[in-house]
C-alpha atoms as a PDB file:
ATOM      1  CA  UNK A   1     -12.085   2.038  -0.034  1.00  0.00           C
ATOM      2  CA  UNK A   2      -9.272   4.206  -1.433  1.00  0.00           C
ATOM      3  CA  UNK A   3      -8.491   5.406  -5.093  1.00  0.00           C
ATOM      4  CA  UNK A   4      -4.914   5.695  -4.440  1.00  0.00           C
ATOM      5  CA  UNK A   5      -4.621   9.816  -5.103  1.00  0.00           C
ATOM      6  CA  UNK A   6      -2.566  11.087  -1.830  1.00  0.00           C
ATOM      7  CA  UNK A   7      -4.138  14.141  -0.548  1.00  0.00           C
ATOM      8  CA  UNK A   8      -1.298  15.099   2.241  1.00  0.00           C
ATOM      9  CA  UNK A   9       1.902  13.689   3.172  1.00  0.00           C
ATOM     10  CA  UNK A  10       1.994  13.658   7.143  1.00  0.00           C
ATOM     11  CA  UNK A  11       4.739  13.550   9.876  1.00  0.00           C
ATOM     12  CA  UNK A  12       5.399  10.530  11.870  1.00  0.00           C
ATOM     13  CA  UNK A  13       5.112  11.957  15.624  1.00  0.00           C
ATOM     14  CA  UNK A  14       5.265   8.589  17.871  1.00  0.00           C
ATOM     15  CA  UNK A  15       5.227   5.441  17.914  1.00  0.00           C
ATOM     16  CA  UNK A  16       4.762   3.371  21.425  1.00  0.00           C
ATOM     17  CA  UNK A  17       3.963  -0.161  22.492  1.00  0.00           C
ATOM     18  CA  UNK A  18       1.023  -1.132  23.854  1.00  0.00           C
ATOM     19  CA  UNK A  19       0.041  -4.551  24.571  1.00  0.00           C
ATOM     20  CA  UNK A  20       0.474  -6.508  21.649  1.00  0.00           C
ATOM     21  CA  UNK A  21       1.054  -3.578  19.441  1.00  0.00           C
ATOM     22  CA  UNK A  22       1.587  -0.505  18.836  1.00  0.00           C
ATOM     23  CA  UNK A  23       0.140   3.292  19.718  1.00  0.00           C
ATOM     24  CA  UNK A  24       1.261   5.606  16.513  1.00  0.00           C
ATOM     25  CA  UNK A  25       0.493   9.571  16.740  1.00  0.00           C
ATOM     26  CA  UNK A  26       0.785  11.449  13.547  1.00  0.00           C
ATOM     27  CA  UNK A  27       0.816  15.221  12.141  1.00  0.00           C
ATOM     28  CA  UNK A  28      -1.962  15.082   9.318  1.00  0.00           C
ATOM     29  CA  UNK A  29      -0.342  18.333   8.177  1.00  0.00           C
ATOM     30  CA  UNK A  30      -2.672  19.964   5.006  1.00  0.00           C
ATOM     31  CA  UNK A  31      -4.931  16.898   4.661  1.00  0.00           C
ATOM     32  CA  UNK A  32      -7.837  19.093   3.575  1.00  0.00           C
ATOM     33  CA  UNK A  33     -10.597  17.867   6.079  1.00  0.00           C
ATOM     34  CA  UNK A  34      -9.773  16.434   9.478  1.00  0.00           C
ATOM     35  CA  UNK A  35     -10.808  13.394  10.267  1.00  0.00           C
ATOM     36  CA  UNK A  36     -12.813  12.298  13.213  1.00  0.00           C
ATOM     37  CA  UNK A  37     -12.427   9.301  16.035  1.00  0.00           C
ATOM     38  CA  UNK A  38     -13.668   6.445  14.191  1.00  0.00           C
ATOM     39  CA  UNK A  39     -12.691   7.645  10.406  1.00  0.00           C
ATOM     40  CA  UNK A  40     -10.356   5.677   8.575  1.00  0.00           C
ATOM     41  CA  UNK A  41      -7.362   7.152   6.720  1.00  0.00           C
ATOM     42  CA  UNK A  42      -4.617   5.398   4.550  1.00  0.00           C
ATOM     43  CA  UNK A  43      -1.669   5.655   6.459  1.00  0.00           C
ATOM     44  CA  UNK A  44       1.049   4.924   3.504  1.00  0.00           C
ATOM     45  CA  UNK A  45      -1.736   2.856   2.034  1.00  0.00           C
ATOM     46  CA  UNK A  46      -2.539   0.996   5.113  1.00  0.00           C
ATOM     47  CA  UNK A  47      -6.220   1.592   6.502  1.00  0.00           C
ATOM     48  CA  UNK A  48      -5.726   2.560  10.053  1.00  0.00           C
ATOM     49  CA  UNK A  49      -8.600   3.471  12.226  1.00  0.00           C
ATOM     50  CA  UNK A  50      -8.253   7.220  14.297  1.00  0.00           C
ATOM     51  CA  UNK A  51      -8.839   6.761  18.117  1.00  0.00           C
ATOM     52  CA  UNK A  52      -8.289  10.377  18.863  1.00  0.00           C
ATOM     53  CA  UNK A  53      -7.608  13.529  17.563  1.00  0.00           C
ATOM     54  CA  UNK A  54      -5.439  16.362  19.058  1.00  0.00           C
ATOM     55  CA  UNK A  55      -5.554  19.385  16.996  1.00  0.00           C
ATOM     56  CA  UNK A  56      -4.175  18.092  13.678  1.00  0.00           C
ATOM     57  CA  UNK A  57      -2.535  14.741  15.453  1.00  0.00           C
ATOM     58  CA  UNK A  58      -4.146  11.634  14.412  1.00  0.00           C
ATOM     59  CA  UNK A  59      -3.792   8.973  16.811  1.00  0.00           C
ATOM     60  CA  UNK A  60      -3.963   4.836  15.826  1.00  0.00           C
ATOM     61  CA  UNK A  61      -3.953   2.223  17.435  1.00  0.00           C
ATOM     62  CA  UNK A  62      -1.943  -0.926  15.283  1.00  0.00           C
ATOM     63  CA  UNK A  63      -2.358  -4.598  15.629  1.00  0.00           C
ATOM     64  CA  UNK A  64       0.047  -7.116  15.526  1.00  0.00           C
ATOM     65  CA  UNK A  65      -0.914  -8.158  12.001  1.00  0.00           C
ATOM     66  CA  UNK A  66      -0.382  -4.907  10.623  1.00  0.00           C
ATOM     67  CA  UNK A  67       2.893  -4.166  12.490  1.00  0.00           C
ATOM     68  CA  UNK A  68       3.675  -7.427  10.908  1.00  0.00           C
ATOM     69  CA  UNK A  69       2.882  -7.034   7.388  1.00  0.00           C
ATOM     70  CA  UNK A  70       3.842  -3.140   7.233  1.00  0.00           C
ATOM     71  CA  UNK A  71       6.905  -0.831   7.802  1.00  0.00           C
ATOM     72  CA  UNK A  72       5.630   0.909  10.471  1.00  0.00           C
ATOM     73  CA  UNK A  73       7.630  -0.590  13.363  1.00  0.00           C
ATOM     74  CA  UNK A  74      11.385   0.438  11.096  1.00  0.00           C
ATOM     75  CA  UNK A  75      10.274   4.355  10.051  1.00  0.00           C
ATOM     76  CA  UNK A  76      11.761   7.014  12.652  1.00  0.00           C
ATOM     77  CA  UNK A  77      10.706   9.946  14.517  1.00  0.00           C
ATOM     78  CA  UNK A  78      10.058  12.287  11.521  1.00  0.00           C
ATOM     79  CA  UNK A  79       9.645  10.366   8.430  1.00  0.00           C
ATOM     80  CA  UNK A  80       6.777  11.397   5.842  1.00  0.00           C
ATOM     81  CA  UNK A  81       3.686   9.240   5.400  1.00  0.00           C
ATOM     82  CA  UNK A  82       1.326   9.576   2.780  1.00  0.00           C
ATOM     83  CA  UNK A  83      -2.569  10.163   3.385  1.00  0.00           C
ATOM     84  CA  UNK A  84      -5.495   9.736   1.938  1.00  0.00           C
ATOM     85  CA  UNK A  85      -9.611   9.618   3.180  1.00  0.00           C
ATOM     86  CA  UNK A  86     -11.790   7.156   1.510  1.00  0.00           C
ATOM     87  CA  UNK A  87     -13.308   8.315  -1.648  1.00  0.00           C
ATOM     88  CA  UNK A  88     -17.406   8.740  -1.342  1.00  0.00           C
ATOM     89  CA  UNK A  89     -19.714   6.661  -3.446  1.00  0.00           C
ATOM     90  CA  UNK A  90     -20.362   9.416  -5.676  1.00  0.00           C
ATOM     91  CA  UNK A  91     -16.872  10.229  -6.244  1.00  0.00           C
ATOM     92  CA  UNK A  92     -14.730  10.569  -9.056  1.00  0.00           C
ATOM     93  CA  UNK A  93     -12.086   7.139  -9.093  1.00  0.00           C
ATOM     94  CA  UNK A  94      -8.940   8.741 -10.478  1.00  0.00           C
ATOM     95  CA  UNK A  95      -6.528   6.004  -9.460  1.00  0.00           C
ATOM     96  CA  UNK A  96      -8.047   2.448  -8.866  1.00  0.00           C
ATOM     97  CA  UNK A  97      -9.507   0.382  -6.267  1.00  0.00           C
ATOM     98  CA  UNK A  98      -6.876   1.091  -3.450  1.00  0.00           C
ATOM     99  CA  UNK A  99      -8.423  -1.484   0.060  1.00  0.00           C
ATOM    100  CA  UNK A 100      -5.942  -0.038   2.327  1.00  0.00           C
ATOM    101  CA  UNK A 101      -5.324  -3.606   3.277  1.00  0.00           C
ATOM    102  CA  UNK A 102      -1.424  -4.281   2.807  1.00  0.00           C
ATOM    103  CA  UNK A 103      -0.164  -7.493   1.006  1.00  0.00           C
ATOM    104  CA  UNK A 104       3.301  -6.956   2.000  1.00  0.00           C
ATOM    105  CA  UNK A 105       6.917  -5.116   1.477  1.00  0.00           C
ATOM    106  CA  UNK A 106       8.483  -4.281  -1.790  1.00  0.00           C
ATOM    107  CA  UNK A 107      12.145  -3.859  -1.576  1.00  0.00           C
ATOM    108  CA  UNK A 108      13.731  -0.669  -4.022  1.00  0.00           C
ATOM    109  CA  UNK A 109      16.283  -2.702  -6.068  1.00  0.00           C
ATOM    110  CA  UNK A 110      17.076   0.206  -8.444  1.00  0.00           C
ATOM    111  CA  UNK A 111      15.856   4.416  -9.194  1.00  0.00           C
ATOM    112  CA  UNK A 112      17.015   5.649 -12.105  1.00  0.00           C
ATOM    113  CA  UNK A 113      16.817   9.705 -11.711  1.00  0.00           C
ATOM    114  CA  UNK A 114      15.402  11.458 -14.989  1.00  0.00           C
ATOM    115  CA  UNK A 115      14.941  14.885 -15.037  1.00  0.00           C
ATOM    116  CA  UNK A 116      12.404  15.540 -13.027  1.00  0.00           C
ATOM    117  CA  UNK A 117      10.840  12.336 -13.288  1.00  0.00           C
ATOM    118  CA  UNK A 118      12.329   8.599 -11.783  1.00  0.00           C
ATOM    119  CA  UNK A 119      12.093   5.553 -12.901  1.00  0.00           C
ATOM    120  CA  UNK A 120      11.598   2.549  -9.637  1.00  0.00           C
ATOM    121  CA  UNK A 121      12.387  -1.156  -9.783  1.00  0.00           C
ATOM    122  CA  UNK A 122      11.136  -3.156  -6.679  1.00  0.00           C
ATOM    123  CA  UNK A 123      10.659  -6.672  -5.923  1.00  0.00           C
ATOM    124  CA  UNK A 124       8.193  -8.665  -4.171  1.00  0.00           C
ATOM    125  CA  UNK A 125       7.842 -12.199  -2.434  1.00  0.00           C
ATOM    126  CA  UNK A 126       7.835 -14.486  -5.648  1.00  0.00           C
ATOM    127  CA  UNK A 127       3.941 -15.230  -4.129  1.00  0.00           C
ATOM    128  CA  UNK A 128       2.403 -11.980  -5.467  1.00  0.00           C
ATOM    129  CA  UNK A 129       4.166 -13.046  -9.110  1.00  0.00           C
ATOM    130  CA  UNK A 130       0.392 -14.116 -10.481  1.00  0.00           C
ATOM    131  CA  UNK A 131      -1.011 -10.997  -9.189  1.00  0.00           C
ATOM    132  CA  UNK A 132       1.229  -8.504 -11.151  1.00  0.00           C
ATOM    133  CA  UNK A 133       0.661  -7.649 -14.776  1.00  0.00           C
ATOM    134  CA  UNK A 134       2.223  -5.282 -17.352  1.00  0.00           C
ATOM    135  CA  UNK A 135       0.293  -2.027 -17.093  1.00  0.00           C
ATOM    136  CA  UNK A 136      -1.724  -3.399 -14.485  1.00  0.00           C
ATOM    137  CA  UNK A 137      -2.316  -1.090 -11.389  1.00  0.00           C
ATOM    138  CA  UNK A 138      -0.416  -1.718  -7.927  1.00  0.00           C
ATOM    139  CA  UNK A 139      -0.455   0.544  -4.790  1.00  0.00           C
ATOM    140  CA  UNK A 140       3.000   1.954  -3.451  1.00  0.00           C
ATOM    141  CA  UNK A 141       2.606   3.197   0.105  1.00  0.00           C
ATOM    142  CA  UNK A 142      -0.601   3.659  -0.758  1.00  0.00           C
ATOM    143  CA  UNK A 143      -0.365   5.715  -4.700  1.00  0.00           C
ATOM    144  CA  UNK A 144      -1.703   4.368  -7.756  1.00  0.00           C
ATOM    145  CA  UNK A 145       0.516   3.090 -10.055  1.00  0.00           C
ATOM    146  CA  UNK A 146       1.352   1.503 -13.120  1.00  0.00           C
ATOM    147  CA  UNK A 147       3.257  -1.304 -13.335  1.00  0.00           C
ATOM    148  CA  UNK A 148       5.756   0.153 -16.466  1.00  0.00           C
ATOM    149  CA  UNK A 149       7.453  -3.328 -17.232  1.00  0.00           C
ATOM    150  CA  UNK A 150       7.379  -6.964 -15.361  1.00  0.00           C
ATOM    151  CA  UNK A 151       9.894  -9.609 -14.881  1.00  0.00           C
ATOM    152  CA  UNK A 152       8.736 -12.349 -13.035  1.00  0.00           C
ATOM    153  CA  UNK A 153       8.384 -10.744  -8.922  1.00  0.00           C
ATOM    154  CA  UNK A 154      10.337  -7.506  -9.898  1.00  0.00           C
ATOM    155  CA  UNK A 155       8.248  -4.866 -11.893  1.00  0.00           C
ATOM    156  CA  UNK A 156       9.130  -1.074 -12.677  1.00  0.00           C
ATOM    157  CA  UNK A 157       7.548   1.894 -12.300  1.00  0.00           C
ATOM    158  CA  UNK A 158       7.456   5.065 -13.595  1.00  0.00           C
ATOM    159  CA  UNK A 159       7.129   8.093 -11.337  1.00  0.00           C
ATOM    160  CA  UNK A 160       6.245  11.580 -12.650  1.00  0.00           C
ATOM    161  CA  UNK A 161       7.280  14.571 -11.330  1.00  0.00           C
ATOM    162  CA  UNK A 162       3.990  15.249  -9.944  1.00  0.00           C
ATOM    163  CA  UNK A 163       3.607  12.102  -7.960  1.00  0.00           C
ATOM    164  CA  UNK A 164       7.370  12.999  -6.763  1.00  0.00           C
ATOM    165  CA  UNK A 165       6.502  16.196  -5.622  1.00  0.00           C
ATOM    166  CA  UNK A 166       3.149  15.214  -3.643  1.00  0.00           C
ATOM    167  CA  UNK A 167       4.045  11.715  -2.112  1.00  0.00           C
ATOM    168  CA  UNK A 168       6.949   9.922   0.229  1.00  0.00           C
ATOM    169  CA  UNK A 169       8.023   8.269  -3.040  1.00  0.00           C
ATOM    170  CA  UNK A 170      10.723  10.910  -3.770  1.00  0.00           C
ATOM    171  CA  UNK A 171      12.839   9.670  -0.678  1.00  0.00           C
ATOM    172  CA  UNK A 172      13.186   6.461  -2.322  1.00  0.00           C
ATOM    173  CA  UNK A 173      16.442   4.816  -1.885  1.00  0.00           C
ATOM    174  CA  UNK A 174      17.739   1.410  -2.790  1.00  0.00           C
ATOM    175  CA  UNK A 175      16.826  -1.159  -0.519  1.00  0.00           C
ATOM    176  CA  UNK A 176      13.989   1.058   0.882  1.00  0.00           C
ATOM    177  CA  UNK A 177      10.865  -1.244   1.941  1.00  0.00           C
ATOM    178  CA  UNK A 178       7.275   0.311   0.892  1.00  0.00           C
ATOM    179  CA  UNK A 179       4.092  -0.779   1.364  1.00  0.00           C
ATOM    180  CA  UNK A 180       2.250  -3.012  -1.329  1.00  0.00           C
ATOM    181  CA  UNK A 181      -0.978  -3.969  -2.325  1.00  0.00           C
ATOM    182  CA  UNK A 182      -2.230  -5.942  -5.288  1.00  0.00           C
ATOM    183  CA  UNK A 183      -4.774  -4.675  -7.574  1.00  0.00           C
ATOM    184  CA  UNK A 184      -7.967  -6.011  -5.607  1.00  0.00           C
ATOM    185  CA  UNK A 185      -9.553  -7.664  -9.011  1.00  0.00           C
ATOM    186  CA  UNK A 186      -6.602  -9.561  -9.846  1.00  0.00           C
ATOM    187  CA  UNK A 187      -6.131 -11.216  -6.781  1.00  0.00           C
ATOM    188  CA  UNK A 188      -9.976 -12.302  -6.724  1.00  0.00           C
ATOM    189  CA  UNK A 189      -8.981 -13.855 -10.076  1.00  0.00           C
ATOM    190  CA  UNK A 190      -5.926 -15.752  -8.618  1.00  0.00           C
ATOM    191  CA  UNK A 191      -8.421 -16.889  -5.418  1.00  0.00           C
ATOM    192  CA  UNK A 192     -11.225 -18.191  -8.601  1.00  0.00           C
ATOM    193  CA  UNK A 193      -8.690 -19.940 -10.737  1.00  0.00           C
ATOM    194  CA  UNK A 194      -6.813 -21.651  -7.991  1.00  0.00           C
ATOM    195  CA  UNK A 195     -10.142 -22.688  -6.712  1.00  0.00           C
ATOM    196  CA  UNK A 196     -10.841 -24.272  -9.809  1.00  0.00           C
ATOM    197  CA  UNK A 197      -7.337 -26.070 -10.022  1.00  0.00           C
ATOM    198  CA  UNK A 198      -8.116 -27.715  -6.867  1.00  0.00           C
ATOM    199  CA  UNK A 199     -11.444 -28.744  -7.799  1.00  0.00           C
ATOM    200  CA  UNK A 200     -10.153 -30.391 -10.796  1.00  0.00           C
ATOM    201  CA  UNK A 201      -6.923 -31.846  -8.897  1.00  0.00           C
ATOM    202  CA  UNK A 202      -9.577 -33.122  -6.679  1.00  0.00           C
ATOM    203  CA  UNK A 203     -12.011 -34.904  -9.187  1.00  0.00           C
ATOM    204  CA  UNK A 204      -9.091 -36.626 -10.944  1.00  0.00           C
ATOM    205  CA  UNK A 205      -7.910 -38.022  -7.516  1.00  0.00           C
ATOM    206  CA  UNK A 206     -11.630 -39.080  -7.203  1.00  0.00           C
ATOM    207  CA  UNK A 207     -11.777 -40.737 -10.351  1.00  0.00           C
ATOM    208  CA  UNK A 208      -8.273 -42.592 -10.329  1.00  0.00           C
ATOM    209  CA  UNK A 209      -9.674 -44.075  -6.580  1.00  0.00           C
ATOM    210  CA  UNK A 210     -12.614 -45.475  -8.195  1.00  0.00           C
END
């Protein structure tokens, strides 16, 4: 588990194909402890597994699911990646419940520069509508954030110049994809209530049979 607080931003070394997928080196840069073959680290918000470590070069191996649900296949030689190691039991939760399990793409639709702060729209498949809520939390390439205001699949957020400064999510551009999860609660919520639907769907249909 992640909390969504990015403790580096990394470099993007390599990316190769192997197999099925896909063999991606990167420079952890000033993550503050290195991690070890067999840690985990958010990768832009995606839990990747390290295979090896060469000096401060993580190396992952990626599966077809998550080259399929992820960005990681489109970023260049180069581009910034946000890190983070999974928070300890004992630790402090700043952000929320981040799984490091991607949902799918957001696509910028508008930034709005103030100051030093921005202001993000994005949209998402009209599927993850029921799992958004006003001032509920969502993960952007793997930061906490708030959703600021909703409408329908498109939300906004609002990015202070802190999170600008420490994160990939100053390089936002329209049209930009980044990674996004839903808040882990809410979707168990969708999952329980859906259940129930069909359960009820299903007793009428047993009742108008008999």
């Amino acid at each position: 588990m992640f909390s969504g607080i990015i403790e580096a931003v990394g470099i993007l070394e390599s990316q190769v194909k192997s197999g099925g997928g896909m063999r991606m080196s990167v420079d952890v840069g000033r993550l503050p402890m290195l991690p070890v073959p067999g840690d985990s680290l958010a990768v832009d918000g995606a839990c990747l597994t390290v295979e090896r470590l060469r000096g401060r070069r993580a190396e992952f191996m990626l599966s077809r699911e998550t080259i399929a649900r992820t960005r990681f296949g489109k970023l260049r030689h180069g581009a910034r990646v946000n890190l983070e190691r999974p928070v300890k039991a004992d630790q402090m939760l700043g952000g929320h419940i981040v799984t490091g399990h991607v949902d799918g793409l957001a696509r910028v639709r508008r930034v709005r520069k103030q100051g030093d702060a921005a202001e993000v729209e994005l949209e998402v498949d009209r599927s993850f509508e029921p799992m958004l809520v006003g001032k509920g939390s969502v993960a952007i390439n793997g930061v906490s954030l708030t959703v600021a205001s909703l409408d329908g699949c498109a939300f906004t957020l609002a990015l202070i110049p802190y999170t600008l400064e420490h994160t990939n999510l100053s390089s936002l551009v329209v049209g930009d994809l980044g990674h996004f999860e839903a808040d882990i609660i809410g979707k168990y919520v969708v999952k329980y209530l859906s259940t129930l639907e069909i359960g009820r769907v299903k007793l009428r249909e047993r009742k108008s049979a008999n």
